[in-house]
Structures are given as C-alpha cells and as structure tokens.
N, C-alpha and C. Protein backbone atom coordinates (compact mmCIF):
# COMPACT_ATOMS: atom_id res chain seq x y z
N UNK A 1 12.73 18.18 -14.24
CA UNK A 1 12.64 19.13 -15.30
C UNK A 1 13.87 18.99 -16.17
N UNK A 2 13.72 19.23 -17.59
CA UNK A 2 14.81 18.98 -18.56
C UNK A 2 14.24 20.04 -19.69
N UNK A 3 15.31 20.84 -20.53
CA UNK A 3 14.94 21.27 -21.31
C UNK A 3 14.19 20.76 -22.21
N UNK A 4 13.58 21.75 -23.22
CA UNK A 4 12.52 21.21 -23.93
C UNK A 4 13.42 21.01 -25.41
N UNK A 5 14.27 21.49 -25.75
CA UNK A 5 15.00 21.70 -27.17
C UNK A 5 16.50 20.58 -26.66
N UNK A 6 16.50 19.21 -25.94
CA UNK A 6 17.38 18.46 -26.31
C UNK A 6 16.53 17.09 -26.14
N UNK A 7 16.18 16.28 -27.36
CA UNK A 7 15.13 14.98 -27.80
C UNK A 7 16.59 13.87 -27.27
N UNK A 8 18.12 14.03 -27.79
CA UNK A 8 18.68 13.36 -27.15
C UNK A 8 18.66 12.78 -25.66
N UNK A 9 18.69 13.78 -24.81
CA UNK A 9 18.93 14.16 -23.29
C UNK A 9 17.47 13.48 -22.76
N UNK A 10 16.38 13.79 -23.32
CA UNK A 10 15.22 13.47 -22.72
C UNK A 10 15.00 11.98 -23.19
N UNK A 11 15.42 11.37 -24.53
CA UNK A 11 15.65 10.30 -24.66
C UNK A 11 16.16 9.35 -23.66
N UNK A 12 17.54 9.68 -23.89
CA UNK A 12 18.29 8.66 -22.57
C UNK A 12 17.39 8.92 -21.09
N UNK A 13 17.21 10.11 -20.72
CA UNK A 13 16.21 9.86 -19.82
C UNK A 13 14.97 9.33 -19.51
N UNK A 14 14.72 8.96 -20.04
CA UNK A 14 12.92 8.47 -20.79
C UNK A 14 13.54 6.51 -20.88
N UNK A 15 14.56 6.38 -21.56
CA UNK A 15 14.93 5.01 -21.75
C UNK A 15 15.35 4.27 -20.11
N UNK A 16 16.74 5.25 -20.06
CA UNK A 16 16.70 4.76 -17.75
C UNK A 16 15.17 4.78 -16.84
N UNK A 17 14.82 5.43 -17.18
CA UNK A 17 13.53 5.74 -16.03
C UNK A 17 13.35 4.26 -16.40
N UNK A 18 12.75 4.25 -18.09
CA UNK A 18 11.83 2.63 -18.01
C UNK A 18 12.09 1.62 -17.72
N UNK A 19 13.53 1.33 -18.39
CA UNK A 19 14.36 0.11 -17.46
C UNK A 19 14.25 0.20 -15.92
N UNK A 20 14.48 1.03 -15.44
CA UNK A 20 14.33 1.08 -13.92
C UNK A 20 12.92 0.96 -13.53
N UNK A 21 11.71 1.16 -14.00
CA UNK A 21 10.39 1.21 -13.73
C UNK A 21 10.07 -0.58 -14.05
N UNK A 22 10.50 -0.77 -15.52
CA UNK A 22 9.78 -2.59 -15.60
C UNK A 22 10.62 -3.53 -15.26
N UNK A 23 12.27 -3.28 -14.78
CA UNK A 23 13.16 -4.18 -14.30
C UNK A 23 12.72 -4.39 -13.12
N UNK A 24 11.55 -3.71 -11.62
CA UNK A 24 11.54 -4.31 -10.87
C UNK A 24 12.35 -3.03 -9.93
N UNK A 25 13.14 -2.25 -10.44
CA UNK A 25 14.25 -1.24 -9.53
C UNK A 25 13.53 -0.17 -8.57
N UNK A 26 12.07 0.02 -9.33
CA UNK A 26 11.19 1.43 -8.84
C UNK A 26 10.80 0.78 -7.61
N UNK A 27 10.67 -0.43 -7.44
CA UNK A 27 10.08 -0.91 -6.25
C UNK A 27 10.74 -1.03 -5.14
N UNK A 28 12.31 -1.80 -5.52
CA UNK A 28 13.05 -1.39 -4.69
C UNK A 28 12.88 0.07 -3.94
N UNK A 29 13.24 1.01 -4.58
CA UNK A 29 13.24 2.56 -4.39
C UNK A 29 11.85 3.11 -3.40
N UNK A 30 11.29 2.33 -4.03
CA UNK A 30 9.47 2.75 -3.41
C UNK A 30 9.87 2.62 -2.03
N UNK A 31 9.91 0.69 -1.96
CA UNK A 31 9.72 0.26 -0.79
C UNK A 31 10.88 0.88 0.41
N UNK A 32 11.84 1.27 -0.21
CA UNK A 32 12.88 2.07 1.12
C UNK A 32 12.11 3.23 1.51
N UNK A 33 11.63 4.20 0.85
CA UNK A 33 11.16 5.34 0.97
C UNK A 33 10.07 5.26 1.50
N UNK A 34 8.93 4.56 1.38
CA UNK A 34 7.26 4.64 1.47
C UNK A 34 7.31 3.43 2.27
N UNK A 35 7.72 2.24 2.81
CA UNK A 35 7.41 1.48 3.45
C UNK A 35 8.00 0.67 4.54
N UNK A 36 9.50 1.32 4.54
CA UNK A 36 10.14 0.67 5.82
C UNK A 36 10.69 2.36 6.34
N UNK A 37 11.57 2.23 7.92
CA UNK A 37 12.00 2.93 8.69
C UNK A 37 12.85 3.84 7.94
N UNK A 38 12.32 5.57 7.62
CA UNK A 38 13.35 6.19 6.80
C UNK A 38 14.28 7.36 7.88
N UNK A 39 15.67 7.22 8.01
CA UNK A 39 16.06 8.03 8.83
C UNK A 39 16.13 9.49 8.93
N UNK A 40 16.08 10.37 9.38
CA UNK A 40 16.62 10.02 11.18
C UNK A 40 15.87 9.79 12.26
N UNK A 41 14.43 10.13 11.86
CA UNK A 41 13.77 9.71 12.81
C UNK A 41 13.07 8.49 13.11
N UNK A 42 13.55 7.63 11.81
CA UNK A 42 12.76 6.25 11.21
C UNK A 42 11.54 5.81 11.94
N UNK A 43 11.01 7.39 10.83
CA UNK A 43 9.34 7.30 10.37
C UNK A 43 9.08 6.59 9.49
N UNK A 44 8.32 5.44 9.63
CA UNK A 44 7.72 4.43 8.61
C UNK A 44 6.10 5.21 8.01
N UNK A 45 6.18 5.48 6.67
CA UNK A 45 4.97 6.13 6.08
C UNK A 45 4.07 4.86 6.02
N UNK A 46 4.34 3.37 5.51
CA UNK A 46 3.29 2.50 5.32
C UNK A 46 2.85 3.35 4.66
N UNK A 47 2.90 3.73 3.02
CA UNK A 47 1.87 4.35 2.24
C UNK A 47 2.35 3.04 1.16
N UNK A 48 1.60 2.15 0.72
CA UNK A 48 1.61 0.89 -0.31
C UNK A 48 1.46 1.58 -1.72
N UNK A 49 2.31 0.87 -2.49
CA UNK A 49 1.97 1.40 -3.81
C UNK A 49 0.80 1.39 -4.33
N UNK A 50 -0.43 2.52 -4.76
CA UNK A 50 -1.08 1.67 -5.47
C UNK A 50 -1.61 0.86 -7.11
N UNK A 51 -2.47 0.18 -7.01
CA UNK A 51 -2.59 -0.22 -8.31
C UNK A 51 -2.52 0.18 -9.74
N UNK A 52 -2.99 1.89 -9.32
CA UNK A 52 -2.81 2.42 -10.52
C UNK A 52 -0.99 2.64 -10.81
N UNK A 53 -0.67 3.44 -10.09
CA UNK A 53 0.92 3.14 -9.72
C UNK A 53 1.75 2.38 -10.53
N UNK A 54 1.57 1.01 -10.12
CA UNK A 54 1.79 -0.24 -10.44
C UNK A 54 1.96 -0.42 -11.67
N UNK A 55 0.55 -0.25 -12.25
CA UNK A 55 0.07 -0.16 -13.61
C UNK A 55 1.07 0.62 -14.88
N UNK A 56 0.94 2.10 -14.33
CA UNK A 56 2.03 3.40 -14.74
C UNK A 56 3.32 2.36 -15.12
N UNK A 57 4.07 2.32 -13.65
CA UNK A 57 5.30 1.30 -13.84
C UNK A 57 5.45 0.31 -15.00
N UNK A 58 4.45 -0.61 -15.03
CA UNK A 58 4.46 -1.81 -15.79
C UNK A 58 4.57 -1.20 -17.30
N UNK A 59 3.97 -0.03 -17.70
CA UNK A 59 3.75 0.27 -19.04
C UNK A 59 4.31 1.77 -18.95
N UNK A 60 5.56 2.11 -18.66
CA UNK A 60 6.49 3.52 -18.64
C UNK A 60 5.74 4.18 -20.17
N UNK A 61 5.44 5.78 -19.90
CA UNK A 61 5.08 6.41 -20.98
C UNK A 61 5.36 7.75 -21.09
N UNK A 62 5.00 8.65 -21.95
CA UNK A 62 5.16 10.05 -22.00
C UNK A 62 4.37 10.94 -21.41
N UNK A 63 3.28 10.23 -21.70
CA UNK A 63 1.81 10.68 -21.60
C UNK A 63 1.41 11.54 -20.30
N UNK A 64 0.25 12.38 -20.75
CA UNK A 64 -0.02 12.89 -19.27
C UNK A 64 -1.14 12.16 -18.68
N UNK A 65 -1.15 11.77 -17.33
CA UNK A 65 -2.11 10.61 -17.07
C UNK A 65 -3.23 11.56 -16.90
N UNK A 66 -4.32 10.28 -16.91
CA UNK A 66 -5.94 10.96 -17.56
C UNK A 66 -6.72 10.32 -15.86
C-alpha cells in the first residue's frame, strides 16, 4: 500500500518492482520462498510458478488483472 496523492513515490516504485520482475530477480525471490526448504521448520511448499504468473512478470503493469 502507498498513498494515492504521491505519482513520484509510486513511480520509483512501479520502475524497481519491473526491473526486478523482467531482470530475472522475482524468480530468484519466488524460488527461495515457494520452492526450496524455508526455515525454521524447512517446509518446502513446491507451489511452481504458474504460467499466468510468469506471463504478469514478463510484461510488469498497473493494471488490474482480468
């Protein structure tokens, strides 16, 4: 959540997310969280990204998904 009255603030935020989403970084992030041993009890979820997911990532947007 971010205020609604700073276009700066949500900017720079909106620009990091995407770099981090099409550089390849979200996956990193994914795969620690959703697919290997997360501590302390290193519960492995095995939940795979999926395609639509993927998709989202590849093409970062504003939009509300449909």
């Amino acid at each position: 959540m971010m205020r609604k009255d700073d276009p700066e603030f949500k900017k720079l935020v909106d620009d990091v997310m995407s770099q981090v989403m099409t550089s390849g970084g979200i996956k990193t992030m994914y795969d620690k969280w959703f697919m290997k041993p997360v501590p302390p009890k290193n519960i492995n979820f095995n939940f795979p990204m999926s395609e639509t997911m993927q998709k989202l990532y590849a093409n970062p947007n504003d939009k509300a998904f449909e």
